[in-house]
Protein backbone atom coordinates (compact mmCIF):
# COMPACT_ATOMS: atom_id res chain seq x y z
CA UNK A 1 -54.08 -23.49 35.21
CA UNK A 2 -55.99 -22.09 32.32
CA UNK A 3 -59.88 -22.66 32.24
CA UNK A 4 -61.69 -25.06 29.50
CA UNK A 5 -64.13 -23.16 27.41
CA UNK A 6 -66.91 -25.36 29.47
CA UNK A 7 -65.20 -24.03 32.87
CA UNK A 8 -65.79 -20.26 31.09
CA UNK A 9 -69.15 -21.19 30.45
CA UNK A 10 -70.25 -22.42 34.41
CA UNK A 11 -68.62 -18.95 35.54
CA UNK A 12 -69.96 -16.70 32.94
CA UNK A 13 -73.34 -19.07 34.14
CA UNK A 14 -72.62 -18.03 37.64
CA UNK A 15 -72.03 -14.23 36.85
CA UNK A 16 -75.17 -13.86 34.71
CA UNK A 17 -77.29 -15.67 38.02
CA UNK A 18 -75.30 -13.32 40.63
CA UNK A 19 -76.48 -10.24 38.90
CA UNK A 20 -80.07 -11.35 38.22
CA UNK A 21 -80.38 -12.35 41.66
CA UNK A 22 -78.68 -9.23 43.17
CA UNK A 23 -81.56 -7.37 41.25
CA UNK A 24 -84.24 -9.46 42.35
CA UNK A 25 -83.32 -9.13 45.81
CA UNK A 26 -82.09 -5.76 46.17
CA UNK A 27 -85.55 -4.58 45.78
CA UNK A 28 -87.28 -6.80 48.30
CA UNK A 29 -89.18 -5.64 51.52
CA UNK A 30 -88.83 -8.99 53.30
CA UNK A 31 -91.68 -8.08 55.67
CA UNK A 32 -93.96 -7.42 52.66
CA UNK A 33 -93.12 -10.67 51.35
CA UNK A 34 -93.54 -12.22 54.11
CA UNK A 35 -97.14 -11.19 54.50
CA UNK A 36 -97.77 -12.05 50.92
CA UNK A 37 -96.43 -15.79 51.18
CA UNK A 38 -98.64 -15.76 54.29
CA UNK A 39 -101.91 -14.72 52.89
CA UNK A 40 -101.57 -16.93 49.61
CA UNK A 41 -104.19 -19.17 48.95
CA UNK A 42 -102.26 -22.92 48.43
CA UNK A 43 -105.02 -24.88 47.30
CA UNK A 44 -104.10 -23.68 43.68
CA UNK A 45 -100.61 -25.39 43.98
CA UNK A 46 -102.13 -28.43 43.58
CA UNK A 47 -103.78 -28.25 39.94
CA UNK A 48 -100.27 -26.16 38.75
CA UNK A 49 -98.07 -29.20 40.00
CA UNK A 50 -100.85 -31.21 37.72
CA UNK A 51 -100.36 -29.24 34.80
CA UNK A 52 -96.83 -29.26 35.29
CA UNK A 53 -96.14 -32.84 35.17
CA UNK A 54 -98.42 -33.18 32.44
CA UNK A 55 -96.00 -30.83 30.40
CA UNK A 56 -93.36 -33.82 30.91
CA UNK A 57 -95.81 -36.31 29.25
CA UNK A 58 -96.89 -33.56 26.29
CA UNK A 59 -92.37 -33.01 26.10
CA UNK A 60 -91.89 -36.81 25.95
CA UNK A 61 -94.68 -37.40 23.42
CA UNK A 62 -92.90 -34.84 21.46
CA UNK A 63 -89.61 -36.54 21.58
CA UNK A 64 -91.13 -40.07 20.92
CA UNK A 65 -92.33 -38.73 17.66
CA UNK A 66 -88.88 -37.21 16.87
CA UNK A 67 -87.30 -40.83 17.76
CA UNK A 68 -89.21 -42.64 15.64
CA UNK A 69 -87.39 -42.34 12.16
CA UNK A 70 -84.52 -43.75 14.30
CA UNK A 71 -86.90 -46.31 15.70
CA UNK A 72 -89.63 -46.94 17.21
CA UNK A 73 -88.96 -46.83 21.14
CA UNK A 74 -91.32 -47.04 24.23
CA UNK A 75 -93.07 -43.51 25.67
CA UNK A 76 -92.16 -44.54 29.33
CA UNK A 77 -88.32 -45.23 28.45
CA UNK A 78 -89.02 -41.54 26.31
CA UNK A 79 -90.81 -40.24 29.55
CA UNK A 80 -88.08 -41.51 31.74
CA UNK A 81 -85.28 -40.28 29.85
CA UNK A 82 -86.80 -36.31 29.61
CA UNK A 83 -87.62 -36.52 33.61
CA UNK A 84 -83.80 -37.47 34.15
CA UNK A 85 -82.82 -34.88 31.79
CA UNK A 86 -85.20 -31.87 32.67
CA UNK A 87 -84.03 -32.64 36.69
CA UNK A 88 -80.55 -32.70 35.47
CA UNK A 89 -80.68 -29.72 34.16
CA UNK A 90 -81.51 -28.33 37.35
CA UNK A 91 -78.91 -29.21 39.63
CA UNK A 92 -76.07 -28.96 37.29
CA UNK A 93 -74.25 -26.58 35.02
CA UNK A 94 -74.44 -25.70 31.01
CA UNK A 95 -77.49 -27.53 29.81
CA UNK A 96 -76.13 -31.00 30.53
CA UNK A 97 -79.27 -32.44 31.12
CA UNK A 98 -79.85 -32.35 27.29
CA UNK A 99 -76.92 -34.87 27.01
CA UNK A 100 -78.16 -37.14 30.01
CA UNK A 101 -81.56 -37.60 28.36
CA UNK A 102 -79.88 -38.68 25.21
CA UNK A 103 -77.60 -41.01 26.99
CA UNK A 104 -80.06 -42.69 29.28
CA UNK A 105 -82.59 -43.20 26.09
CA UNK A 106 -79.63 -44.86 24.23
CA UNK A 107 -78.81 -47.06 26.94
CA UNK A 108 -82.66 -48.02 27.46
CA UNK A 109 -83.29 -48.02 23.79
CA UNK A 110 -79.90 -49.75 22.24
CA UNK A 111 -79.63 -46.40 19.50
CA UNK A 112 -76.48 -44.02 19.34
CA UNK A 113 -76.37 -41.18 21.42
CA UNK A 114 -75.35 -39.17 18.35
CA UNK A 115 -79.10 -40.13 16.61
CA UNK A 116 -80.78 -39.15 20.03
CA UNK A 117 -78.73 -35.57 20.43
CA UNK A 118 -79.91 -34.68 16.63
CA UNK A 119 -83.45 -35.30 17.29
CA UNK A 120 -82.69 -33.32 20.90
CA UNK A 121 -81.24 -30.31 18.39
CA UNK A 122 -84.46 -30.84 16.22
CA UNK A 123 -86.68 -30.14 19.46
CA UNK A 124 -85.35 -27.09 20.48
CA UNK A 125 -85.68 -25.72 16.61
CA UNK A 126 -89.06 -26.95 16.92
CA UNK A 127 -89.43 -24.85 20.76
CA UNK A 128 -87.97 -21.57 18.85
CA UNK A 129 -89.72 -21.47 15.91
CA UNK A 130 -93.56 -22.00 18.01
CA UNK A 131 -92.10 -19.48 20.59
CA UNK A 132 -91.59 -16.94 17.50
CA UNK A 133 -95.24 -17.51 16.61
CA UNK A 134 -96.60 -17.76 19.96
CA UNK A 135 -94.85 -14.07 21.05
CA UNK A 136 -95.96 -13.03 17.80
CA UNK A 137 -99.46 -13.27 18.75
CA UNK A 138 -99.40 -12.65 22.07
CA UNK A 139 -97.41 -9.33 21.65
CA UNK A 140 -99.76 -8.31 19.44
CA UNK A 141 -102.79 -9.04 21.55
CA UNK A 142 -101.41 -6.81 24.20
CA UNK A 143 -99.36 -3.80 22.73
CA UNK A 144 -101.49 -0.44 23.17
CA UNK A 145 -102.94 -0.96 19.77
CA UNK A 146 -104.28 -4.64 20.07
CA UNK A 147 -105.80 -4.66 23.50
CA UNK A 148 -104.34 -2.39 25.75
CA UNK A 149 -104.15 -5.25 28.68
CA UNK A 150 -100.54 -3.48 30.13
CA UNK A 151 -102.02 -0.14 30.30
CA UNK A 152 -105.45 -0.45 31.76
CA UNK A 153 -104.13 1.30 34.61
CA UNK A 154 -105.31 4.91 33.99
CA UNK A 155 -103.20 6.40 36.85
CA UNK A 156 -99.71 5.21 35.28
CA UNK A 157 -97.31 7.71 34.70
CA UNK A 158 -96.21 8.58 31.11
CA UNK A 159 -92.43 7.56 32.30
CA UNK A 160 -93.67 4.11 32.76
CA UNK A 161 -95.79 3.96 29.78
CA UNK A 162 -92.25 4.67 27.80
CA UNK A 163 -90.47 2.18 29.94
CA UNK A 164 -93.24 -0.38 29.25
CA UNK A 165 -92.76 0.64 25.39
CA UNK A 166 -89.27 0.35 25.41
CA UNK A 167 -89.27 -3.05 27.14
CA UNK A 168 -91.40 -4.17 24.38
CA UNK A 169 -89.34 -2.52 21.50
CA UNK A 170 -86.43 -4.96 23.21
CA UNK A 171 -88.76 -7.84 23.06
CA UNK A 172 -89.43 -7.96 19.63
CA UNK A 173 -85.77 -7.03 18.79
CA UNK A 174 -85.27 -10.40 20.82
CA UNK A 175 -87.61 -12.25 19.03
CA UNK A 176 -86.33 -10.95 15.96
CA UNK A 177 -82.70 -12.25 16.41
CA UNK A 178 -83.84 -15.78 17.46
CA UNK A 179 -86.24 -15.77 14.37
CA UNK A 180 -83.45 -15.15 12.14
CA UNK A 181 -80.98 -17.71 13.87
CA UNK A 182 -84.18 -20.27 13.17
CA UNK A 183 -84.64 -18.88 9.61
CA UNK A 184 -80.82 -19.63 8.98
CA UNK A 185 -80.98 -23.09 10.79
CA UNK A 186 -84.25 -23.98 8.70
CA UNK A 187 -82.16 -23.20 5.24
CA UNK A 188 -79.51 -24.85 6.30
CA UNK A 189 -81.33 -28.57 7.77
CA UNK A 190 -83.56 -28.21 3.88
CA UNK A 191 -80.27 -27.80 2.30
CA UNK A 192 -79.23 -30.86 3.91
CA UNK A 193 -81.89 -32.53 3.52
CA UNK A 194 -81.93 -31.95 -0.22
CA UNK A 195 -78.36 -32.52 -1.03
CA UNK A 196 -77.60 -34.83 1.54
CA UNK A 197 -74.92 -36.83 0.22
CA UNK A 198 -72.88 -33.13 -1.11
CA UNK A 199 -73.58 -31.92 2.03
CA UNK A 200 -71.81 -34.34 3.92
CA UNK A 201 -68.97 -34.63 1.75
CA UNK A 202 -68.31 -31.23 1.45
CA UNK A 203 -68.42 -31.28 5.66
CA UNK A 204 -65.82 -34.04 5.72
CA UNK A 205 -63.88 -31.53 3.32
CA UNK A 206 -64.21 -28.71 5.11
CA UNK A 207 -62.92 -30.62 8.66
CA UNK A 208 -60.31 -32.36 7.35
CA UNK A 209 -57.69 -31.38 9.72
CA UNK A 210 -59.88 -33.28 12.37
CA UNK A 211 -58.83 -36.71 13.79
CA UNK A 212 -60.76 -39.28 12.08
CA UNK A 213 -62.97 -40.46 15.25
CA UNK A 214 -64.19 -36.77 15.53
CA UNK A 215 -64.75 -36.17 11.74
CA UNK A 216 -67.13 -39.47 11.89
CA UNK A 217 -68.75 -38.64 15.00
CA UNK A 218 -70.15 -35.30 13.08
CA UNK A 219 -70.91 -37.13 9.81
CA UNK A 220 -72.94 -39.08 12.44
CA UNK A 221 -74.60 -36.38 14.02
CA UNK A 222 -75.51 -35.15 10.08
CA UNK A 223 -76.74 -38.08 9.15
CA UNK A 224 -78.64 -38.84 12.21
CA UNK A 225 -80.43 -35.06 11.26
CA UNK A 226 -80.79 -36.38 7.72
CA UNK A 227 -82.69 -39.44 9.12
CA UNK A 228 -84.41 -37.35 11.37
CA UNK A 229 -85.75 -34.60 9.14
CA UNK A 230 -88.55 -37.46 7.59
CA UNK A 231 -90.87 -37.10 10.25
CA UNK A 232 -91.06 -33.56 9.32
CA UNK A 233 -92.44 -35.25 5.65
CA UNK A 234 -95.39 -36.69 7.13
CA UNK A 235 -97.89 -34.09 7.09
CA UNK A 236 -99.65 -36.09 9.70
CA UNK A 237 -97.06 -36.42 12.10
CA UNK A 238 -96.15 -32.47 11.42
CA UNK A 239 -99.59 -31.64 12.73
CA UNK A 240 -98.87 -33.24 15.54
CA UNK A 241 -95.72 -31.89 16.51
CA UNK A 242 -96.89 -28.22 15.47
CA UNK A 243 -100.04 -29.04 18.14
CA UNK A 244 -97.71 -30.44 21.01
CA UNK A 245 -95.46 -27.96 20.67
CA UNK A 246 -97.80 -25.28 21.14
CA UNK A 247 -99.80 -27.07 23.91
CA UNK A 248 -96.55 -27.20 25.70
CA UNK A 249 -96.87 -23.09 25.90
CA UNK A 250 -100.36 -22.57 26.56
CA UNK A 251 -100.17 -25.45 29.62
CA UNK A 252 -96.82 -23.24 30.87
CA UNK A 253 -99.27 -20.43 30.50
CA UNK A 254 -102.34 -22.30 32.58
CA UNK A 255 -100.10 -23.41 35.19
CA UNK A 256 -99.19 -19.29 36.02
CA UNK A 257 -102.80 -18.52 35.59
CA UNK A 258 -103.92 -21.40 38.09
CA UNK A 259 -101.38 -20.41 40.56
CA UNK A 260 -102.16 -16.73 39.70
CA UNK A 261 -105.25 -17.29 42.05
CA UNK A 262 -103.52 -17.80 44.69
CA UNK A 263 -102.24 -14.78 45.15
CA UNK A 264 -104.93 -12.87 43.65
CA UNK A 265 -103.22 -11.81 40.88
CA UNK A 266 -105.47 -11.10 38.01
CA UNK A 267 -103.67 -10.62 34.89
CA UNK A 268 -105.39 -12.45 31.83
CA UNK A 269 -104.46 -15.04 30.19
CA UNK A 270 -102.56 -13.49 27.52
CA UNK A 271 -100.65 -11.56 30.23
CA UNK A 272 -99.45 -14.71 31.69
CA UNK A 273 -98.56 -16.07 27.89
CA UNK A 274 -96.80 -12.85 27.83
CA UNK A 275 -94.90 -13.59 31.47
CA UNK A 276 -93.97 -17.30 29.89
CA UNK A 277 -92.43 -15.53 26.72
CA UNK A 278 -90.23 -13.23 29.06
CA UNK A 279 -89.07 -16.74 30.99
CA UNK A 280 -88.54 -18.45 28.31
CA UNK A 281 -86.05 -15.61 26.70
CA UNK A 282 -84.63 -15.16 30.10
CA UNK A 283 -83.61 -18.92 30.95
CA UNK A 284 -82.43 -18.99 27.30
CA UNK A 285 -79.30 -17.14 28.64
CA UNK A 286 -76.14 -18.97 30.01
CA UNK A 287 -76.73 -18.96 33.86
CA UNK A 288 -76.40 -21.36 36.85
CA UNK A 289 -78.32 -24.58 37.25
CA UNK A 290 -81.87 -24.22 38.50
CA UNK A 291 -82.33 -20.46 36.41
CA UNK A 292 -81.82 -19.48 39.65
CA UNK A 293 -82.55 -15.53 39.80
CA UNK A 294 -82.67 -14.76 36.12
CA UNK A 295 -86.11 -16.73 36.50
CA UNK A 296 -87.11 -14.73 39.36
CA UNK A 297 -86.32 -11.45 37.74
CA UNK A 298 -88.31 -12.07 34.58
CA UNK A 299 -91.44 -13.40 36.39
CA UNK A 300 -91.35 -10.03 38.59
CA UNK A 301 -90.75 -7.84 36.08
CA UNK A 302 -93.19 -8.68 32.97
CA UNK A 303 -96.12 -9.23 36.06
CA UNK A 304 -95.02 -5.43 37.06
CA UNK A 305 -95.94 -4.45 33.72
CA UNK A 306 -99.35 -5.20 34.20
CA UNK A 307 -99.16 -3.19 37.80
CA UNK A 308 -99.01 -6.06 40.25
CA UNK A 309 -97.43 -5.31 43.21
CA UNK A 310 -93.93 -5.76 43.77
CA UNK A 311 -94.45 -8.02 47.09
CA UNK A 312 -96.60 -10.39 45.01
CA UNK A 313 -94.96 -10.61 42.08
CA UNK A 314 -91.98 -11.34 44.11
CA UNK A 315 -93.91 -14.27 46.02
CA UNK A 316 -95.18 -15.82 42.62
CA UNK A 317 -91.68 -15.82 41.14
CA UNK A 318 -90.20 -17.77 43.79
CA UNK A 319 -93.67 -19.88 44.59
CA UNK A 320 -93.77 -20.69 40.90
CA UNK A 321 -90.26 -21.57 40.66
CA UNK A 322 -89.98 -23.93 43.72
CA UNK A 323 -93.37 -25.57 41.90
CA UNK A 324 -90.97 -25.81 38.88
CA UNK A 325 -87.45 -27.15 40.19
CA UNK A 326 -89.36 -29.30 43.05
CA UNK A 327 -91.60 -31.13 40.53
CA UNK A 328 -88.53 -31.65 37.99
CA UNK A 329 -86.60 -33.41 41.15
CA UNK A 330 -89.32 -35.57 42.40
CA UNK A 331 -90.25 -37.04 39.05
CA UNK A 332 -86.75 -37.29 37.69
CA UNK A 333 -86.06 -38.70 41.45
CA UNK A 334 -88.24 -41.46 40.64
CA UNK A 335 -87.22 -42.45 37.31
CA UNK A 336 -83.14 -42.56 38.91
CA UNK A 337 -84.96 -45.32 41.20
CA UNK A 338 -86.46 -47.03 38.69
CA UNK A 339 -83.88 -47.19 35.93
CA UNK A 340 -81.98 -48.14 38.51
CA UNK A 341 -79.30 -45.42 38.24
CA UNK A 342 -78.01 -43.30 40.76
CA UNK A 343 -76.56 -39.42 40.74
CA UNK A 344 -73.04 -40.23 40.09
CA UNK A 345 -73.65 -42.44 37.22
CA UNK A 346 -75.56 -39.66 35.81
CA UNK A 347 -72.57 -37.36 36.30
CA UNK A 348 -70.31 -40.01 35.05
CA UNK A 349 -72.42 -39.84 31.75
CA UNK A 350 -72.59 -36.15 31.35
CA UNK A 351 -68.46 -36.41 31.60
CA UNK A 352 -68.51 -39.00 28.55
CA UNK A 353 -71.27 -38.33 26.55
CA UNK A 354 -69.48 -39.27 23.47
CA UNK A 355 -69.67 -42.95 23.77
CA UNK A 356 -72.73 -44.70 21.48
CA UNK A 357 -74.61 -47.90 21.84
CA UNK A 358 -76.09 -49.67 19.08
């Protein structure tokens, strides 16, 4: 029985995870780790699990401000919705959290599912384009020439100086790709925007060997970015989103700082902004639910650039990830309760995410 292109995606998912993991663990000394997991100070979990959930609120205040050329709609319902979504994502396959949110915030909020995926689309433009800037700055803060935080050890060898270069030189190529995906996205969403009507005719041209209910639902999803693109008009509410979608960075970058002490790990706080950039590229990758491995490679490989022992950098990747997935259950957890919904009606909605209310 040949596989669906989503089936392709949950093994190529699974493949990607295998080998990151593989790597990760290959290069463990379990009795090193052991004495590192040991000797961390916990207290610090505490104030990262803080900062963590406040992320959520900072992510649905986002979203709420997306919504609201669609319509105004309540933060908790908003908050709810991203908790379900965000835990989703973590205990199940190809990103189909991002179509639970939408669905549960229709349901909640009586708005199409269509309106609620465009402004979903809109935030992760919004995440690329402030990650571009973000790395921008922080690369350039702590290359040789702006800072010289990676190579303040004097006894590293020139070999890893060039492997720290080159794993730079692919950083920036990375950044570089994604910034001209966004440039290209950008064009296309003020082209829209502008010639709006042209656009969308010249779309129902284009996919006119489509069945009718599939040609509408993507005139939908245009016109719900259309309708969405006006909060972008209000310099006001632009401000905002520019400033909650960079908060959302430097609190991911606090939370590894915090939780930094605990394992005396000193790297400053531009190193961890740099250690958020390499997760964020990393989990960007198709992979199995929960980032499970590729996570944990990324975290212990940008903290090895700036010469923290393998042992420990290996104990804050998987400490900081459990902080991570365990939060995202327990406060998704809750919201199931109290919208009343349970896992298989979430997994019922991920398997029909086309239908629309409202």
């Amino acid at each position: 029985m040949p596989l669906s292109s989503r089936g392709v995606w949950v093994l190529v998912g699974l493949l990607i995870s295998s080998v990151f993991l593989w790597l990760f663990l290959r290069e463990i000394d379990w009795g090193e780790l052991y004495v590192a997991l040991q000797q961390a100070n916990y207290v610090y979990v505490i104030p990262a699990v803080l900062i963590t959930l406040l992320t959520y609120v900072v992510r649905a205040a986002r979203w709420e401000l997306l919504v609201l050329p669609i319509k105004k709609v309540s933060f908790m319902n908003v908050l709810s919705a991203t908790s379900i979504g965000f835990m989703s994502n973590h205990i199940l396959p190809i990103r189909a959290g991002e179509i639970i949110r939408c669905v549960v915030l229709s349901k909640s909020e009586k708005i199409r599912t269509t309106a609620a995926f465009a402004t979903v689309v809109m935030e992760r433009l919004l995440d690329s384009v402030s990650l571009i800037i973000f790395a921008t700055v922080v690369i350039a803060l702590i290359t040789p020439h702006g800072g010289g935080h990676i190579y303040s050890d004097a006894n590293a060898s020139s070999n890893s100086i060039n492997s720290d270069s080159l794993i730079f030189l692919q950083l920036k190529k990375g950044i570089g790709i994604l910034g001209g995906v966004c440039l290209v996205t950008v064009v296309f969403l003020v082209f829209l925007d502008i010639y709006s009507q042209k656009a969308l005719d010249l779309v129902s041209r284009v996919f006119f060997f489509l069945p009718h209910a599939i040609k509408e639902k993507v005139l939908h999803l245009l016109e719900s970015f259309v309708q969405g693109m006006k909060v972008l008009k209000n310099i006001r509410q632009l401000l905002w989103l520019t400033f909650l979608s960079f908060s959302m960075w430097i609190l991911f970058a606090l939370t590894l700082v915090i939780l930094g002490y605990s394992f005396g790990i000193n790297v400053p706080f531009t190193g961890m902004c740099f250690v958020c950039i390499c997760i964020a590229l990393a989990v960007a990758l198709p992979q199995a639910p929960g980032y499970i491995g590729v996570y944990h490679f990324a975290v212990q490989k940008s903290l090895e650039l700036f010469h923290v022992a393998p042992p420990t950098a290996q104990s804050f990747a998987i400490v900081s990830w459990a902080i991570s997935i365990l939060t995202s259950l327990v406060i998704g957890t809750f919201f199931l309760w109290k919208e009343g919904l349970s896992f298989r009606q979430i997994m019922k909605a991920q398997q029909a995410p086309s239908e629309d209310t409202g």
